[in-house]
PDB file of N, CA and C in Angstrom:
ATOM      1  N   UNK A   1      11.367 -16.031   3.488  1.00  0.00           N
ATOM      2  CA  UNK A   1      11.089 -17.034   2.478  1.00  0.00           C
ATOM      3  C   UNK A   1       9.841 -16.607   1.715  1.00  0.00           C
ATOM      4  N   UNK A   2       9.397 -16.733   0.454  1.00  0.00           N
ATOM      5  CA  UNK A   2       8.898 -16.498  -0.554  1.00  0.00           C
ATOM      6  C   UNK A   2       8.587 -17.614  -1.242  1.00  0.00           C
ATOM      7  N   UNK A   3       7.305 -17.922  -1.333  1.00  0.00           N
ATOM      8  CA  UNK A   3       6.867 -18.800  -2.178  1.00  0.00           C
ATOM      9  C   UNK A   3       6.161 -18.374  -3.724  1.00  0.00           C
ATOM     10  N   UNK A   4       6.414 -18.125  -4.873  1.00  0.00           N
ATOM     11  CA  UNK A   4       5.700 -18.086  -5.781  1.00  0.00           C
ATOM     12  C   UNK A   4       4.649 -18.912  -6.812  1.00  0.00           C
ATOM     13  N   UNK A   5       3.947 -18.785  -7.275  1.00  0.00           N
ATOM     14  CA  UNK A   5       3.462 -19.818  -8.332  1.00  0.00           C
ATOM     15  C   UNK A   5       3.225 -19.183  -9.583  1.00  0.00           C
ATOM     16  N   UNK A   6       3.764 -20.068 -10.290  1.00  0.00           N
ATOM     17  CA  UNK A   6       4.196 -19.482 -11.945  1.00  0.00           C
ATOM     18  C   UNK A   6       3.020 -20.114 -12.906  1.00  0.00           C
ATOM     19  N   UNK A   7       2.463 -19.432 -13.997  1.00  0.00           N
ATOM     20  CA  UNK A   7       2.277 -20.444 -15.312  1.00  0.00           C
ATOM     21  C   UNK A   7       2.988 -21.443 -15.278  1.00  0.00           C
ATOM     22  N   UNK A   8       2.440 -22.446 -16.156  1.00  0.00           N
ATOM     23  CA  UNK A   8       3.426 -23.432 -16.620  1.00  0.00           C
ATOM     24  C   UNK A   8       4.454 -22.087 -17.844  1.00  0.00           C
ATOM     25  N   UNK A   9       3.439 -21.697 -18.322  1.00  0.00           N
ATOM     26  CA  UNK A   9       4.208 -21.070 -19.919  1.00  0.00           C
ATOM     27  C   UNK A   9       5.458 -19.854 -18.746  1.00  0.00           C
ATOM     28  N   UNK A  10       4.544 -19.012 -17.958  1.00  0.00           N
ATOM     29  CA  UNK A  10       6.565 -18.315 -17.703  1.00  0.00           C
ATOM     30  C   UNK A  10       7.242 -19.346 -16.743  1.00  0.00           C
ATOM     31  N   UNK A  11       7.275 -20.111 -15.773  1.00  0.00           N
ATOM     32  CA  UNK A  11       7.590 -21.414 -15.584  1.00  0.00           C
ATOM     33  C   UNK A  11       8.980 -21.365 -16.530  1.00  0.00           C
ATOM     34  N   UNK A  12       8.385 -21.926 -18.020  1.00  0.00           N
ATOM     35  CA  UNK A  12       9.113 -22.450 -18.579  1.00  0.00           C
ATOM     36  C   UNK A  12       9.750 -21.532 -19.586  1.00  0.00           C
ATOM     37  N   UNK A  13       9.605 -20.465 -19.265  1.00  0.00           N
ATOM     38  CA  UNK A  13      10.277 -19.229 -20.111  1.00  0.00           C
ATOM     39  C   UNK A  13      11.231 -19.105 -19.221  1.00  0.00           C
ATOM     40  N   UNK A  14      11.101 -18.762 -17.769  1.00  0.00           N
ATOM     41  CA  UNK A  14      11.968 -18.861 -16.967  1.00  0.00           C
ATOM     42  C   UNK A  14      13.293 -19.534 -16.649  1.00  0.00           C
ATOM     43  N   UNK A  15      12.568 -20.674 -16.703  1.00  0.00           N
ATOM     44  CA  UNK A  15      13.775 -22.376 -16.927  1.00  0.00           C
ATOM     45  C   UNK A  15      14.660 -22.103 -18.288  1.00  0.00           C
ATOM     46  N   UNK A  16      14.078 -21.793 -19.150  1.00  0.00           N
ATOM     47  CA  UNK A  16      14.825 -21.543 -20.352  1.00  0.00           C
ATOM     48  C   UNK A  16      16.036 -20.457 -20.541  1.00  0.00           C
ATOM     49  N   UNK A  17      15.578 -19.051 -19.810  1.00  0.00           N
ATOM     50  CA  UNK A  17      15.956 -18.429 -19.900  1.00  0.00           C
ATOM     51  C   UNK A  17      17.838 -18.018 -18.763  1.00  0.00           C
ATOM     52  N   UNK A  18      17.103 -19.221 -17.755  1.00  0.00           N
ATOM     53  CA  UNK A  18      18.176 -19.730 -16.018  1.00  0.00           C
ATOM     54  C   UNK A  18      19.484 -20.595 -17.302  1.00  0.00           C
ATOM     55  N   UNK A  19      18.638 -21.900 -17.833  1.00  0.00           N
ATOM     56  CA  UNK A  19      19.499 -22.403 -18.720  1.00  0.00           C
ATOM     57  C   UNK A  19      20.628 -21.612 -19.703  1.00  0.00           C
ATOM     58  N   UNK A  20      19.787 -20.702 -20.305  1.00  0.00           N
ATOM     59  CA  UNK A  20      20.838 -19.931 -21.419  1.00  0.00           C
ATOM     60  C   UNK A  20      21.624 -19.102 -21.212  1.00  0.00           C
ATOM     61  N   UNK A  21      21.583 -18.537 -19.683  1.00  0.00           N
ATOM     62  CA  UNK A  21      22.385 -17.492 -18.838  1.00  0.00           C
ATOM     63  C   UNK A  21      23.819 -18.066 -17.486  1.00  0.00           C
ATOM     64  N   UNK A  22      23.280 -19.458 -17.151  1.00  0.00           N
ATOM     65  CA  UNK A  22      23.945 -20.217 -16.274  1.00  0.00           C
ATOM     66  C   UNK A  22      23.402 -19.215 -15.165  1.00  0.00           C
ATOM     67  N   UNK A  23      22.285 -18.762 -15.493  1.00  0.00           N
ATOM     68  CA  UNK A  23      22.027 -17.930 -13.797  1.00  0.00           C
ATOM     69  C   UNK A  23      20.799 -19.156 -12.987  1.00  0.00           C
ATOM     70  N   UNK A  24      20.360 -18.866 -11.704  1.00  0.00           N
ATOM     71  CA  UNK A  24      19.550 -19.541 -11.622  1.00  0.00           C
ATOM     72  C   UNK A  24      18.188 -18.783 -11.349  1.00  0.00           C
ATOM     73  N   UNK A  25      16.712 -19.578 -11.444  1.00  0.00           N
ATOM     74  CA  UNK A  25      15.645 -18.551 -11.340  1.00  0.00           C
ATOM     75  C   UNK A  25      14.968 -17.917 -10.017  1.00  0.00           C
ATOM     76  N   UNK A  26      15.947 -18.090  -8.945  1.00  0.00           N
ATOM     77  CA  UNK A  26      15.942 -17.118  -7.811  1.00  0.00           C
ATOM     78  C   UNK A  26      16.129 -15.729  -8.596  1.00  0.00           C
ATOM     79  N   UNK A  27      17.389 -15.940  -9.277  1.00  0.00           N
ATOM     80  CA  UNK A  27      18.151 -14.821  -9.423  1.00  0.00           C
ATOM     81  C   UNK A  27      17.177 -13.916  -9.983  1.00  0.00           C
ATOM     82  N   UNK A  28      16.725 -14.529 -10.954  1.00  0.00           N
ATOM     83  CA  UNK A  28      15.739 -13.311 -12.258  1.00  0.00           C
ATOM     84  C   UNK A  28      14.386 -13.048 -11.504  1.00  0.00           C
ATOM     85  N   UNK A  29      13.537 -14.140 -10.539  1.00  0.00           N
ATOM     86  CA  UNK A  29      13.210 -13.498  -9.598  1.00  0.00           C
ATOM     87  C   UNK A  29      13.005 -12.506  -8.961  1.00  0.00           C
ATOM     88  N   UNK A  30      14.055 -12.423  -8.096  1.00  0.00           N
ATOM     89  CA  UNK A  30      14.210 -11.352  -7.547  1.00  0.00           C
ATOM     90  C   UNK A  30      14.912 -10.107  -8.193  1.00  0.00           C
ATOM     91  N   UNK A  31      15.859 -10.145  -9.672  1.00  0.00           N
ATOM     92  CA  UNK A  31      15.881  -9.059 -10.071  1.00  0.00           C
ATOM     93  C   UNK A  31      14.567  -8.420 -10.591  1.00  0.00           C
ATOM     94  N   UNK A  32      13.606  -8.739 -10.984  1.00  0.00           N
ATOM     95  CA  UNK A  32      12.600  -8.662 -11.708  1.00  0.00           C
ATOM     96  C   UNK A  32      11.536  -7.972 -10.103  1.00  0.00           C
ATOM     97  N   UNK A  33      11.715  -8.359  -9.084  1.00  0.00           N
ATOM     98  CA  UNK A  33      11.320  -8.233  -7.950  1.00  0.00           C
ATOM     99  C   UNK A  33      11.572  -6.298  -7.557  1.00  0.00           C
ATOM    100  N   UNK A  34      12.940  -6.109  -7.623  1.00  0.00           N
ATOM    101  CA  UNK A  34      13.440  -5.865  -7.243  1.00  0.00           C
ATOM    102  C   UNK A  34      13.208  -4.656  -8.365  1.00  0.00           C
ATOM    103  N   UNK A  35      13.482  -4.648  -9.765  1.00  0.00           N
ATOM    104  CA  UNK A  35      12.981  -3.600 -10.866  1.00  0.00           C
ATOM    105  C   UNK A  35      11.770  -3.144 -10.628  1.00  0.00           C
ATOM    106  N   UNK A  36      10.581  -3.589  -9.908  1.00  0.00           N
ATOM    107  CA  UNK A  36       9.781  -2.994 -10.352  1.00  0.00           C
ATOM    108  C   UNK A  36       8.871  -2.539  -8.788  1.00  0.00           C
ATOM    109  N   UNK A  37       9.695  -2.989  -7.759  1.00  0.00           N
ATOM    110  CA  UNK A  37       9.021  -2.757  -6.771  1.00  0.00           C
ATOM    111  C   UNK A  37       9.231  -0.662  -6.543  1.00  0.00           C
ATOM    112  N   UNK A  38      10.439  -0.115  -6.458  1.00  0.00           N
ATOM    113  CA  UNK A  38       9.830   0.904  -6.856  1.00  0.00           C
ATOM    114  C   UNK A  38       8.931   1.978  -7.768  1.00  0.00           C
ATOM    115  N   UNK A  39       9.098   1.161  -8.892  1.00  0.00           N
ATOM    116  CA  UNK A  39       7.485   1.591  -9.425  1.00  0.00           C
ATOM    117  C   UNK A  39       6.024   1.139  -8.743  1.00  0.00           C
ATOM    118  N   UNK A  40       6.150   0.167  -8.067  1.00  0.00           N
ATOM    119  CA  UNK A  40       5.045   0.085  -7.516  1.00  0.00           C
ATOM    120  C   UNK A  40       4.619   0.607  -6.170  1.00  0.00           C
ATOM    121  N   UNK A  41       5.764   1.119  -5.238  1.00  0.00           N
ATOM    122  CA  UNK A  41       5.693   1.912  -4.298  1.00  0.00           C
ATOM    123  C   UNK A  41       5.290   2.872  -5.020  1.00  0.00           C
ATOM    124  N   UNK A  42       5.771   3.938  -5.886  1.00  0.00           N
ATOM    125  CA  UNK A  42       5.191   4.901  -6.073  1.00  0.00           C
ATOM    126  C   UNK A  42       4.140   5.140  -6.935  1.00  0.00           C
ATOM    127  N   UNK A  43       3.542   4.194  -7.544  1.00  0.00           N
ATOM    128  CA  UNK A  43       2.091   3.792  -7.880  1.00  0.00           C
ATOM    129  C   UNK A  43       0.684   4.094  -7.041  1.00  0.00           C
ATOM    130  N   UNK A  44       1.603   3.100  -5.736  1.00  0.00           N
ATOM    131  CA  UNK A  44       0.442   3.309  -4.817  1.00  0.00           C
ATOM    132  C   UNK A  44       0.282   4.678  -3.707  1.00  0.00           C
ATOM    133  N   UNK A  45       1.450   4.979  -3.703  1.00  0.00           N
ATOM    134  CA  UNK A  45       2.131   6.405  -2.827  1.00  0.00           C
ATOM    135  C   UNK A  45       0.664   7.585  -3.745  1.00  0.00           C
ATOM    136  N   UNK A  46       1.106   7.603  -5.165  1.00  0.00           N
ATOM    137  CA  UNK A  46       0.165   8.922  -6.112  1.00  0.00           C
ATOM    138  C   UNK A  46      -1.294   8.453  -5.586  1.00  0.00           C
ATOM    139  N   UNK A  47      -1.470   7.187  -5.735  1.00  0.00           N
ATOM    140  CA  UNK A  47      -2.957   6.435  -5.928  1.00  0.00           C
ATOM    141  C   UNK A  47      -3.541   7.379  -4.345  1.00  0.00           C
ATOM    142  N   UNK A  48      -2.839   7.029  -3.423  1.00  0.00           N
ATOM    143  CA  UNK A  48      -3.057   8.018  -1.811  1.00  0.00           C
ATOM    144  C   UNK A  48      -3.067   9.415  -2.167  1.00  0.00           C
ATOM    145  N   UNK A  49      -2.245   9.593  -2.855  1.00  0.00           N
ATOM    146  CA  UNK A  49      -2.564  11.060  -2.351  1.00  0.00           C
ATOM    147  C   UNK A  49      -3.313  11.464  -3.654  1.00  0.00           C
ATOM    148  N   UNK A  50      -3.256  11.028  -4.290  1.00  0.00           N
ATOM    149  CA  UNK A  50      -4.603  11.126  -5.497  1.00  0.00           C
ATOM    150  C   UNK A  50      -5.921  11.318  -4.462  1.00  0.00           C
ATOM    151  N   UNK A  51      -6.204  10.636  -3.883  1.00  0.00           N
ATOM    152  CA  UNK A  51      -7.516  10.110  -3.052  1.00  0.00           C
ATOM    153  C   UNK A  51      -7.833  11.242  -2.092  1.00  0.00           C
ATOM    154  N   UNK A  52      -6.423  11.730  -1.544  1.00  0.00           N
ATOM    155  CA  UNK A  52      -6.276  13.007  -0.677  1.00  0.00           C
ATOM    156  C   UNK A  52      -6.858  14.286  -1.241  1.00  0.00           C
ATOM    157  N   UNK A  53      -6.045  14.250  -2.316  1.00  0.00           N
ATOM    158  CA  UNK A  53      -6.404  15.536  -3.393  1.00  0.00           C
ATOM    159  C   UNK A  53      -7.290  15.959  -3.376  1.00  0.00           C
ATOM    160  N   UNK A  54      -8.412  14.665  -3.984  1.00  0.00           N
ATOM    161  CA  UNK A  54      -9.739  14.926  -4.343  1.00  0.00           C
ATOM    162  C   UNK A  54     -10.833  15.030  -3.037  1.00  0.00           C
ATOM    163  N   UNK A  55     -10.265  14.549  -2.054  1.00  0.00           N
ATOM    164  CA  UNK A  55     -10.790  14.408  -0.530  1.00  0.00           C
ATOM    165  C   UNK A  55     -10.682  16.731  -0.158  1.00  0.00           C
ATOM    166  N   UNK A  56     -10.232  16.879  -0.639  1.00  0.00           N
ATOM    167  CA  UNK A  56      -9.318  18.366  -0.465  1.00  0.00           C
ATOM    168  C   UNK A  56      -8.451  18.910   0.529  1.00  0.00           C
ATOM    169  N   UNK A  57      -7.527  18.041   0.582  1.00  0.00           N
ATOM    170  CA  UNK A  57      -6.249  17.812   0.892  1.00  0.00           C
ATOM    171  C   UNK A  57      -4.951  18.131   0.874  1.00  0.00           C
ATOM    172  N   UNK A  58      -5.498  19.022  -0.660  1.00  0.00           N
ATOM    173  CA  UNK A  58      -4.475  19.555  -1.418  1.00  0.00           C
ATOM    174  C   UNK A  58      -3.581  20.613  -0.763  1.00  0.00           C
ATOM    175  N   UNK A  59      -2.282  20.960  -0.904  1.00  0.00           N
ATOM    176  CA  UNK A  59      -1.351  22.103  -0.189  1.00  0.00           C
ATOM    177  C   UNK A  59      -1.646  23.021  -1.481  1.00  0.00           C
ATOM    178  N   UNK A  60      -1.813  24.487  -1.272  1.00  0.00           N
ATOM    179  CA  UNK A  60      -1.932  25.528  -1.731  1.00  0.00           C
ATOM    180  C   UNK A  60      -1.178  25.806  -2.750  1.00  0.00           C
ATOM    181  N   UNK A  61      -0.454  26.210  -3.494  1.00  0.00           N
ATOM    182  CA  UNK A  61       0.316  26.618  -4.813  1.00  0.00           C
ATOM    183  C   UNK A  61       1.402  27.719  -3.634  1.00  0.00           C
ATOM    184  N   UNK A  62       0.220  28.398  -3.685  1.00  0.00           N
ATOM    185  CA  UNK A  62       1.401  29.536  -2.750  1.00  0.00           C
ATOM    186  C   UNK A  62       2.681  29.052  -1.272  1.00  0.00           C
ATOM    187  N   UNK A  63       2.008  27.676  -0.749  1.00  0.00           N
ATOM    188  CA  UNK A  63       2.916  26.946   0.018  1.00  0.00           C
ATOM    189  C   UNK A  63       3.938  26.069  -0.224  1.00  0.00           C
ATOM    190  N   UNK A  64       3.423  25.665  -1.645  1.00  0.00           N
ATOM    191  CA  UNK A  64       4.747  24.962  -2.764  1.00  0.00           C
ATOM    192  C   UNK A  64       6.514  25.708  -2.768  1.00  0.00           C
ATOM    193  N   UNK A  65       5.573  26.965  -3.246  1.00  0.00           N
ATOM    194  CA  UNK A  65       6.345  27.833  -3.849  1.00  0.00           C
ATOM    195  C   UNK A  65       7.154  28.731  -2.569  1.00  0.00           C
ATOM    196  N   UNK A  66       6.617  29.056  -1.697  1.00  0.00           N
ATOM    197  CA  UNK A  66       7.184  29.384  -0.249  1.00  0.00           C
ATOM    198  C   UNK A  66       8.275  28.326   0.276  1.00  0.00           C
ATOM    199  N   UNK A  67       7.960  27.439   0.173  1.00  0.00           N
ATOM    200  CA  UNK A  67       8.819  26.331   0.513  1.00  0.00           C
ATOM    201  C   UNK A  67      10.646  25.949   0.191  1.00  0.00           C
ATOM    202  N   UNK A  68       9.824  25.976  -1.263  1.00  0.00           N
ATOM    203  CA  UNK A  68      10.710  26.264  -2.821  1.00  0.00           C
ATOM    204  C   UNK A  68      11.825  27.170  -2.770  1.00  0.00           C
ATOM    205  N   UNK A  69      11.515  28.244  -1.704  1.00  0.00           N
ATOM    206  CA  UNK A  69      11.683  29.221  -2.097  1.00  0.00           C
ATOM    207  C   UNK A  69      11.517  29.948  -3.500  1.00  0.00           C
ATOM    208  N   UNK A  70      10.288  29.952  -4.305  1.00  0.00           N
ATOM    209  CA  UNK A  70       9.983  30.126  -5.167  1.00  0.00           C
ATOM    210  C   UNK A  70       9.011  31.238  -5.097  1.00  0.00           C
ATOM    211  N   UNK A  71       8.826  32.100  -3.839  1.00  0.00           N
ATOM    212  CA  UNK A  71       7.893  33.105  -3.725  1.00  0.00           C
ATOM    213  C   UNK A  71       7.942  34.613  -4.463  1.00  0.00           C
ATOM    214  N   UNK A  72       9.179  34.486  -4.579  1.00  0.00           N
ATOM    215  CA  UNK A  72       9.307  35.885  -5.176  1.00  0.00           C
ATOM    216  C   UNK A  72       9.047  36.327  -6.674  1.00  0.00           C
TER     217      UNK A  72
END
């Protein structure tokens, strides 16, 4: 279970929008939930290893490419 709290203003963009579709605002909810949660996994995924990077963390170029099989 999930509780949210809305503006009044998307609130009622929402309601409007449940009305003009016959969907209800679970639905857009959670599609809207659901669109953007992998962008935000991998938001925070770079933001880590961003942090790593600069920590020097970094894997080598030459181990990329070994991997890759891209050595030759």
């Amino acid at each position: 279970m999930l509780a949210v709290r809305l503006t009044p203003e998307i609130e009622s963009r929402l309601d409007a929008l449940a009305a003009r579709t016959g969907r209800t605002k679970t639905y857009y909810a959670r599609e809207a939930i659901e669109a953007h949660l992998d962008d935000l996994e991998d938001f925070y995924l770079a933001e880590e290893r961003m942090k790593g990077f600069r920590a020097g963390d970094a894997i080598p170029l030459s181990d990329v490419k070994a991997a890759l099989g891209l050595d030759a």
